[in-house]
Protein backbone atom coordinates (compact mmCIF):
# COMPACT_ATOMS: atom_id res chain seq x y z
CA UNK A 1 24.39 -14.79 23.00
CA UNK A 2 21.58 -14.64 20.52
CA UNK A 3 18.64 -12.27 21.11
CA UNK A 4 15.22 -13.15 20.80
CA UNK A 5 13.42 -11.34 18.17
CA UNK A 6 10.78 -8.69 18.60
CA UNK A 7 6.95 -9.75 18.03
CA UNK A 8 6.29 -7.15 15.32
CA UNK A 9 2.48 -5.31 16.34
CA UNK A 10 0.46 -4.38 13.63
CA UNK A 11 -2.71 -1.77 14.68
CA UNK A 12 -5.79 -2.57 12.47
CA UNK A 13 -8.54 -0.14 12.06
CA UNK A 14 -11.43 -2.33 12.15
CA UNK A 15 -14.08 -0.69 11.67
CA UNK A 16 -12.61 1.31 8.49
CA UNK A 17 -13.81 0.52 4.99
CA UNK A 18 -17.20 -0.60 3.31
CA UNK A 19 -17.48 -3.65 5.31
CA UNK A 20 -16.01 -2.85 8.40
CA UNK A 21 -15.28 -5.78 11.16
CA UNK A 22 -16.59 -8.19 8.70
CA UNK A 23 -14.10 -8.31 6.55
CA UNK A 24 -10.88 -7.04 8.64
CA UNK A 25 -11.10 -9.14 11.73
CA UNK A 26 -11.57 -12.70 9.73
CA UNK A 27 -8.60 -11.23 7.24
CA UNK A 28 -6.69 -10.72 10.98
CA UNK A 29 -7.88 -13.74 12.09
CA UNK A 30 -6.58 -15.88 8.51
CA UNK A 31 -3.39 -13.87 8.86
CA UNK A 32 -2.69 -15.40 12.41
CA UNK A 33 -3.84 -18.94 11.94
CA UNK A 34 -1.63 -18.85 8.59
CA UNK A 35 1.55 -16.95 10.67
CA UNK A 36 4.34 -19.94 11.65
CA UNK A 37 6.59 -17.78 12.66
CA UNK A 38 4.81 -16.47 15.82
CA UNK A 39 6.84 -13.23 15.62
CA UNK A 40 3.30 -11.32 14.86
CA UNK A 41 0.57 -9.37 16.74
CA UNK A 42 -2.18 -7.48 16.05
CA UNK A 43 -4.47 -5.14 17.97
CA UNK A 44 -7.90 -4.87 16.51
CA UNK A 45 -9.17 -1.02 17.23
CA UNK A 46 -12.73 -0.23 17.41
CA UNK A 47 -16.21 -1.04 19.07
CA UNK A 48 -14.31 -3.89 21.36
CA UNK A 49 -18.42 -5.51 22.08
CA UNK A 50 -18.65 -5.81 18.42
CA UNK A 51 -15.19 -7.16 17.40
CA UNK A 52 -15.69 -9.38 20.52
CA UNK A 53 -18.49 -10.62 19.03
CA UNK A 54 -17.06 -11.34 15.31
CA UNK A 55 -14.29 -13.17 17.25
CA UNK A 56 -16.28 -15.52 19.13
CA UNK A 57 -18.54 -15.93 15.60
CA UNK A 58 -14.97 -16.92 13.73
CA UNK A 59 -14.11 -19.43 17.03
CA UNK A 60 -11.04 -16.84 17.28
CA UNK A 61 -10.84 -16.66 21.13
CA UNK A 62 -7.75 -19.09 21.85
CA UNK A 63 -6.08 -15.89 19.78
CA UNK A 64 -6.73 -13.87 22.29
CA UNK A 65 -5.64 -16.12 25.33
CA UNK A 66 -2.51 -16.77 23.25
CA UNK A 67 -2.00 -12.55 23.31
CA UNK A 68 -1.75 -12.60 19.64
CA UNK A 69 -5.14 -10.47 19.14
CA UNK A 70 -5.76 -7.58 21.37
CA UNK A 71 -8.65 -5.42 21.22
CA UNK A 72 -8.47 -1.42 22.14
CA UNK A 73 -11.48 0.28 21.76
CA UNK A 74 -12.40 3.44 20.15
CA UNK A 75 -16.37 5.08 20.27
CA UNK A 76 -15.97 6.84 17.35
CA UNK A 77 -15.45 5.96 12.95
CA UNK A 78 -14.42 7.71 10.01
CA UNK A 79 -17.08 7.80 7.54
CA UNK A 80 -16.07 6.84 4.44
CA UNK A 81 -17.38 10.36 2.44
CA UNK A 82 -16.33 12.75 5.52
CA UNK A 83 -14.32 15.96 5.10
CA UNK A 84 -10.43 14.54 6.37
CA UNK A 85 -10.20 17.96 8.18
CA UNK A 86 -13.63 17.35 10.31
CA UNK A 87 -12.60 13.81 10.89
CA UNK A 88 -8.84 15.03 11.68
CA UNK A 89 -10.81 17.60 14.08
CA UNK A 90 -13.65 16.25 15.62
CA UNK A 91 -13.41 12.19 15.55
CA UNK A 92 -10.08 11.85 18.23
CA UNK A 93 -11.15 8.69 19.25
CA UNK A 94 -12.21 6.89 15.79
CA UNK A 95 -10.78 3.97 15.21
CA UNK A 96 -8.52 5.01 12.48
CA UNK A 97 -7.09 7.98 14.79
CA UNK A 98 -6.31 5.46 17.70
CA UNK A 99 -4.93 3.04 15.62
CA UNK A 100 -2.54 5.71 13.98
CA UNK A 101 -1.97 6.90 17.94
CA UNK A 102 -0.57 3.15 18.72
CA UNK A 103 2.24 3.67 16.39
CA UNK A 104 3.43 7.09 17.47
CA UNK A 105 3.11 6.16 20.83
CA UNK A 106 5.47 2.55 19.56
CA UNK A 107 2.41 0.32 20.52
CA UNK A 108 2.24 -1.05 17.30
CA UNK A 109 5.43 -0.69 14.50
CA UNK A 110 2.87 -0.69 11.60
CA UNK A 111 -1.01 0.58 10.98
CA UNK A 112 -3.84 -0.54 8.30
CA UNK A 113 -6.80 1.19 7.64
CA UNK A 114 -9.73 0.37 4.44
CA UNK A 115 -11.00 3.66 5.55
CA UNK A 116 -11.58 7.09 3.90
CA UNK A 117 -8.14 8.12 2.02
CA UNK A 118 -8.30 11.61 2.38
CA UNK A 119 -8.79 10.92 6.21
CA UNK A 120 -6.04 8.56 6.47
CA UNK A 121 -3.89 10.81 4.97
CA UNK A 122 -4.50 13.78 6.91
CA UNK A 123 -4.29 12.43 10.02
CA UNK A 124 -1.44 9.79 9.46
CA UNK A 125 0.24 13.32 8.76
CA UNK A 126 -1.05 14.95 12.05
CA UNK A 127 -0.06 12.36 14.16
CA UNK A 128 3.36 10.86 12.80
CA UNK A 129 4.96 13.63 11.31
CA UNK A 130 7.54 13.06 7.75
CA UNK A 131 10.46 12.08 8.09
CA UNK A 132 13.25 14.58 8.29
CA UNK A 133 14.18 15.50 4.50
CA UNK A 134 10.75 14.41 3.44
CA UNK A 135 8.58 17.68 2.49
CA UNK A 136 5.65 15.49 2.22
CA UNK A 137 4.47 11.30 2.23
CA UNK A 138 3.41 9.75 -1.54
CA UNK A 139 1.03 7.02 -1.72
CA UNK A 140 3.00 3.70 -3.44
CA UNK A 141 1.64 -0.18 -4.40
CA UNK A 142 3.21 -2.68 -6.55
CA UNK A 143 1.62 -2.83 -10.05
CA UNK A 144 0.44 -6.12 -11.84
CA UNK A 145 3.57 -7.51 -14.23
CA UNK A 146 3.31 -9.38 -17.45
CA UNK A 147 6.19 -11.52 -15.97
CA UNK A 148 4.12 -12.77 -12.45
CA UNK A 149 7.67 -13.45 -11.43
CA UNK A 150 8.68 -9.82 -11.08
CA UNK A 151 7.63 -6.70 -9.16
CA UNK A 152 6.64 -3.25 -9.88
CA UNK A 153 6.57 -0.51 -7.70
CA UNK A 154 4.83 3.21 -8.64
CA UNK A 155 4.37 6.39 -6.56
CA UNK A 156 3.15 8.73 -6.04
CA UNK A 157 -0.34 7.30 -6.62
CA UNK A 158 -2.79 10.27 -5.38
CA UNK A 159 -1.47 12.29 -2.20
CA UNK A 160 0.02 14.99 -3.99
CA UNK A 161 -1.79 16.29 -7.03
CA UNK A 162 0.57 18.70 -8.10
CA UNK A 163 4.25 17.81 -7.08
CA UNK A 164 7.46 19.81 -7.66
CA UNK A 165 10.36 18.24 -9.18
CA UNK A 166 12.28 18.11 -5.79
CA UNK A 167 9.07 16.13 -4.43
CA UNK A 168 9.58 13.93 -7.27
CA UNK A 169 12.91 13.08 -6.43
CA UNK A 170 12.15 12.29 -2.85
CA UNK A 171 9.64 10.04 -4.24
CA UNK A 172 12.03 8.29 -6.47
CA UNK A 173 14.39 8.39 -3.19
CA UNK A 174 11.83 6.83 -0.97
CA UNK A 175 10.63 3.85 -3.88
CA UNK A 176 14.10 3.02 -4.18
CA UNK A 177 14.76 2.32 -0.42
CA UNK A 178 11.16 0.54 -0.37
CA UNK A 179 11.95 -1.25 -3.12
CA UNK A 180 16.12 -2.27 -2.08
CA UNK A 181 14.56 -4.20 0.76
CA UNK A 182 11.02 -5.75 0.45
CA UNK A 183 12.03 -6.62 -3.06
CA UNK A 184 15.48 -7.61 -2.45
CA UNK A 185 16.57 -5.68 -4.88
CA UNK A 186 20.00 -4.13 -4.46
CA UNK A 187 20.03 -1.38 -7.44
CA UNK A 188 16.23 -0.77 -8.30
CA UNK A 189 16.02 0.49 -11.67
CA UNK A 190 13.94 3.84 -11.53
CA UNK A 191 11.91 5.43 -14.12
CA UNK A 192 10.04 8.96 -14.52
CA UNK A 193 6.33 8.46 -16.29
CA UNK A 194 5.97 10.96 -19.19
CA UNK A 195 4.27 11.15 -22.51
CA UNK A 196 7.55 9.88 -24.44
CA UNK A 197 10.54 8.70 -24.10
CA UNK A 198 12.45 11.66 -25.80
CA UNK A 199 14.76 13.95 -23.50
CA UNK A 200 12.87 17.03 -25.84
CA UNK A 201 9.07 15.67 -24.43
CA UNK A 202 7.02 16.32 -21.00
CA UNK A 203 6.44 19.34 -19.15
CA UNK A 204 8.89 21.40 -17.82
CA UNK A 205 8.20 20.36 -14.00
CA UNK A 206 9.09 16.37 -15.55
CA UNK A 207 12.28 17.75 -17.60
CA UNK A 208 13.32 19.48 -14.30
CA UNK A 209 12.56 16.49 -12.18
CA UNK A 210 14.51 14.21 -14.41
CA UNK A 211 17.69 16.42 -14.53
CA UNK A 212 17.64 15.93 -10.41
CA UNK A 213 17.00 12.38 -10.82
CA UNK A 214 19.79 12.00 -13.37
CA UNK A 215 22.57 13.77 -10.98
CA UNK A 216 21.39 12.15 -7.98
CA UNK A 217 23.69 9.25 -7.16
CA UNK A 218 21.51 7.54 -4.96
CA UNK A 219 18.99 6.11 -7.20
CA UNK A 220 19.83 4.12 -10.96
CA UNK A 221 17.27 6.49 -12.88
CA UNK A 222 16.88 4.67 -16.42
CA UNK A 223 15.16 7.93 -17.94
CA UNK A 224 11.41 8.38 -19.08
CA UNK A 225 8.88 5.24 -19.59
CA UNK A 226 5.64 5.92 -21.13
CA UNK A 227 2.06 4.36 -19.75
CA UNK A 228 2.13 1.65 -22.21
CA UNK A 229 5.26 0.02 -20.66
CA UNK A 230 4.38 0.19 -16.84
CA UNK A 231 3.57 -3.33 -16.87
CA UNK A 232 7.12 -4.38 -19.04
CA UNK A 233 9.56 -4.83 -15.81
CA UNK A 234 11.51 -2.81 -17.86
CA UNK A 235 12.40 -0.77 -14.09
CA UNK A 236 11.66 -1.78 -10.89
CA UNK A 237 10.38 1.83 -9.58
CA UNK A 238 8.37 4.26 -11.46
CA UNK A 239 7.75 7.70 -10.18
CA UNK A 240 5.03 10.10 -11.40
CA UNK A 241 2.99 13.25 -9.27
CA UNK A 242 0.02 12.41 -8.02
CA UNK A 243 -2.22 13.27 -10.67
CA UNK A 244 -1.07 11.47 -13.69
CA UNK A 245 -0.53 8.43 -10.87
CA UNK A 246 -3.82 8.31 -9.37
CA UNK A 247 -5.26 8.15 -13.00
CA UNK A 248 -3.13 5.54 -14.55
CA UNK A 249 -4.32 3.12 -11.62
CA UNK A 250 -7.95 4.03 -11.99
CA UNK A 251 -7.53 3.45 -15.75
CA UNK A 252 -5.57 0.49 -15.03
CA UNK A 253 -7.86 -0.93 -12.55
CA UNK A 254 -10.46 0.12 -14.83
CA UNK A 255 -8.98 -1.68 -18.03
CA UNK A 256 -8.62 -5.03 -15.64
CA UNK A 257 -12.36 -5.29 -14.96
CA UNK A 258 -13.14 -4.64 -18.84
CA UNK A 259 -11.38 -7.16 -19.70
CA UNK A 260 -12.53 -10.09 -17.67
CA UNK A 261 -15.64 -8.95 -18.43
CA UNK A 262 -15.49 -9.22 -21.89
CA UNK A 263 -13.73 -12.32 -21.72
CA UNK A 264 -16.65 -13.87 -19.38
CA UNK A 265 -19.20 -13.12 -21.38
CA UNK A 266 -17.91 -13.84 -24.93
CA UNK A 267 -16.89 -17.54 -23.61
CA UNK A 268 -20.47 -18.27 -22.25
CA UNK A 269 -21.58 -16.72 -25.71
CA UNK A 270 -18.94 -19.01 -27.84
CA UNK A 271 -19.21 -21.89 -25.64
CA UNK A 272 -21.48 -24.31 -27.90
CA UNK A 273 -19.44 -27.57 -27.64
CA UNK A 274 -18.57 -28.97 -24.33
CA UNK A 275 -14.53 -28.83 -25.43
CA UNK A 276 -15.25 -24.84 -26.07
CA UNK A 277 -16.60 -25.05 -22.20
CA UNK A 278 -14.04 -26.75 -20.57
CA UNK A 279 -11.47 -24.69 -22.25
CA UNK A 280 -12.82 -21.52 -21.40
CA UNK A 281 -12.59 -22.08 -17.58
CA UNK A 282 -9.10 -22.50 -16.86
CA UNK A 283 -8.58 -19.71 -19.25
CA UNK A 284 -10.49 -17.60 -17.83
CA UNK A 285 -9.48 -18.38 -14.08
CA UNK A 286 -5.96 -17.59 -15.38
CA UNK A 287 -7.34 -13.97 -16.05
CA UNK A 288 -8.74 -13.06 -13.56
CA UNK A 289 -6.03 -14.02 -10.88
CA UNK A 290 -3.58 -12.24 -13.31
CA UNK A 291 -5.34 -9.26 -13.27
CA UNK A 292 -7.28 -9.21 -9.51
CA UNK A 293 -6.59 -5.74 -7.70
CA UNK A 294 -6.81 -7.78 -4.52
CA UNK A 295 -3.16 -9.33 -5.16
CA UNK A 296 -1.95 -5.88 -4.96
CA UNK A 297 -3.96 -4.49 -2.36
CA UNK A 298 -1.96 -2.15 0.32
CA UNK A 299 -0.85 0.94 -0.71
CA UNK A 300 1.76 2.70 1.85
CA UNK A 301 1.73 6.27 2.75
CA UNK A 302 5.64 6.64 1.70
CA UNK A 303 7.51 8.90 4.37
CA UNK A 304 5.68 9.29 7.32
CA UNK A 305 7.99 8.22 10.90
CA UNK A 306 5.82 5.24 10.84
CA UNK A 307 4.22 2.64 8.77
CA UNK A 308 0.61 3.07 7.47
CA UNK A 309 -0.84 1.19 4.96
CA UNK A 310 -4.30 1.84 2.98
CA UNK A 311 -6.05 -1.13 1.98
CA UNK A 312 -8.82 -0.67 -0.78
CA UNK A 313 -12.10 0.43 0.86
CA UNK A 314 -14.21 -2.09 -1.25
CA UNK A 315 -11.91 -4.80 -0.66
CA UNK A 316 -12.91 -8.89 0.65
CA UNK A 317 -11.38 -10.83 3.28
CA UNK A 318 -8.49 -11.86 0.38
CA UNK A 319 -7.63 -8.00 -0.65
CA UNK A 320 -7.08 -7.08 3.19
CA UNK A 321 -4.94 -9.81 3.72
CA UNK A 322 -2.48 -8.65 1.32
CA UNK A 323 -2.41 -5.15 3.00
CA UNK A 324 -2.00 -6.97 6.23
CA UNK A 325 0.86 -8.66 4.60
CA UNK A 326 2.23 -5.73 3.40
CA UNK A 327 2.53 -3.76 6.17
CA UNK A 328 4.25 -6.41 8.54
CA UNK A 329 6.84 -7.11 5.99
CA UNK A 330 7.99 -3.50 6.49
CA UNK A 331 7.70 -3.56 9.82
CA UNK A 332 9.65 -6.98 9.81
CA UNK A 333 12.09 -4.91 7.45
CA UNK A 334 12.38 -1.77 9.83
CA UNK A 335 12.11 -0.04 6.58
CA UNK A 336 11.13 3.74 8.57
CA UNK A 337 14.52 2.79 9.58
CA UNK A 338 16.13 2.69 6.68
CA UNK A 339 14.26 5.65 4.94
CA UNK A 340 15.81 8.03 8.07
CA UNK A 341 18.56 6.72 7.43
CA UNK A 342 18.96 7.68 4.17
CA UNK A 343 17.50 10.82 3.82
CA UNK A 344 19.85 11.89 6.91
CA UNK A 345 22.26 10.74 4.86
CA UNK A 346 21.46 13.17 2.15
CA UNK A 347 20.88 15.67 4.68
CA UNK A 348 24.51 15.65 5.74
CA UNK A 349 26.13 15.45 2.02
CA UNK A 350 24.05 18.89 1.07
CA UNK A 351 25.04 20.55 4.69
């Protein structure tokens, strides 16, 4: 007898991020119409008169007759410059704390918040606990790839700002599983980010942490890649502390914008003939969808007995639907599951 598959819930904080309901409940909205396999949920958290109100504006209502869109209200938001700890202690009922609540509790398999990282973080931590093994959660995204046809994955990418080498391990751990099933890739090739590629280079925390890597047997660590090959698809995983990972992205993000920039304006400077015009267009509409952050918006907070994902604060409609996506293909995945599983694995081969 076949069993009927679970609708997978996903919480949203709406009310998290620069733009708030306006850009999270049409993104949960798109998501919906798009869905055709009617397996998905979501429950939009926050001031339920004013997401009621978006809703009715986006002619969303049949969503909510159908059960697909519920609405759970919370008085309170995270602000997006507040102290985590305040927020953590004071704000119980903001809509990034109840949304996090709804997957403890098993509500919802999965959470999203555009809200304050530091916040997030904190309370994601607070509420859901690491997974056993797991001293603490890393912050992971896919990267941009010269080859569109391929996928990157790099942690940590800011929760940790000064990692040990057996963090660094568990991070490679945790990208690996991540990366085994939402890539579909069966033997993800991992890489440590250091200054060179020479056993003799790095710090001694990174010649410490690749020894561990190197003896662990379940990961395929490839050795050392340098910043200038992130992009190659050379490995499928790279795994850095915190640090050196939250600045590569900024510089990398950073780098993006430059560029299409540049590009922009040099084309409407060189553009004198009409051919010159009509060539720079498609050119340049090849850049920028190439290089837009929004296809790689929805970073996960790695570890945690739950799924949370953090969508870019200043993203659009487009950015939050790929964090949306994100999070529902782990959920879809049971990847949580997956990640106990192996680290209780490694649990009982050192006991």
């Amino acid at each position: 007898m076949n069993s009927v598959p679970t609708k997978a819930t996903l919480a949203v904080d709406a009310m998290g991020g620069d733009f708030g309901i306006d850009v999270t409940v049409p993104a949960s909205v798109q998501f919906l119409r798009n869905d055709k396999t009617d397996q998905h949920k979501i429950i939009l958290v926050g001031n339920q008169e004013e997401i009621t109100e978006k809703l009715k504006d986006l002619k969303a209502d049949d969503l909510i007759t159908q059960g697909l869109i519920e609405i759970t209200h919370a008085s309170e938001v995270v602000e997006m410059d507040e102290s985590p700890a305040l927020a953590l202690k004071r704000k119980k009922d903001s809509s990034m704390r109840v949304a996090i609540n709804l997957v403890k509790e098993g509500v919802a398999q999965a959470s999203v918040s555009a809200g304050n990282t530091g916040a997030l973080m904190a309370t994601a931590r607070f509420v859901l606990k690491t997974i056993r093994g797991i001293d603490r959660p890393a912050i992971i995204s896919s990267m941009p790839c010269r080859d569109t046809s391929k996928t990157i994955h790099m942690l940590d990418l800011g929760a940790n700002v000064d990692s040990t080498p057996d963090m660094l391990l568990q991070f490679a751990v945790m990208g690996s599983v991540l990366t085994r099933f939402v890539d579909k890739k069966e033997n993800p090739r991992v890489a440590l980010l250091n200054v060179g590629a020479e056993e003799i280079k790095g710090s001694e925390k990174v010649k410490k942490a690749s020894s561990l890597l190197e003896a662990s047997p379940l990961i395929n660590y490839t050795g050392y890649i340098e910043a200038d090959e992130i992009y190659d698809s050379k490995v499928d995983v790279i795994v850095t502390d915190g640090f050196e990972g939250n600045v590569a992205l900024k510089a990398s993000e950073g780098t993006a914008k430059m560029i299409v920039d540049v590009m922009q304006e040099e084309f409407k400077r060189n553009a004198l003939t009409k051919f010159a015009g009509l060539l720079s267009l498609p050119i340049l509409k090849a850049m920028k969808r190439r290089l837009d952050p929004r296809t790689h918006n929805g970073a996960t907070l790695l570890g945690l007995n739950g799924v949370v994902v953090k969508s870019h604060g200043g993203t659009d409609e487009l950015g939050f639907l790929h964090a949306i996506h994100e999070a529902f293909a782990q959920a879809d995945l049971d990847l949580i599951g997956h990640l106990s599983e192996q680290f209780e694995n490694i649990s009982t081969i050192e006991s």
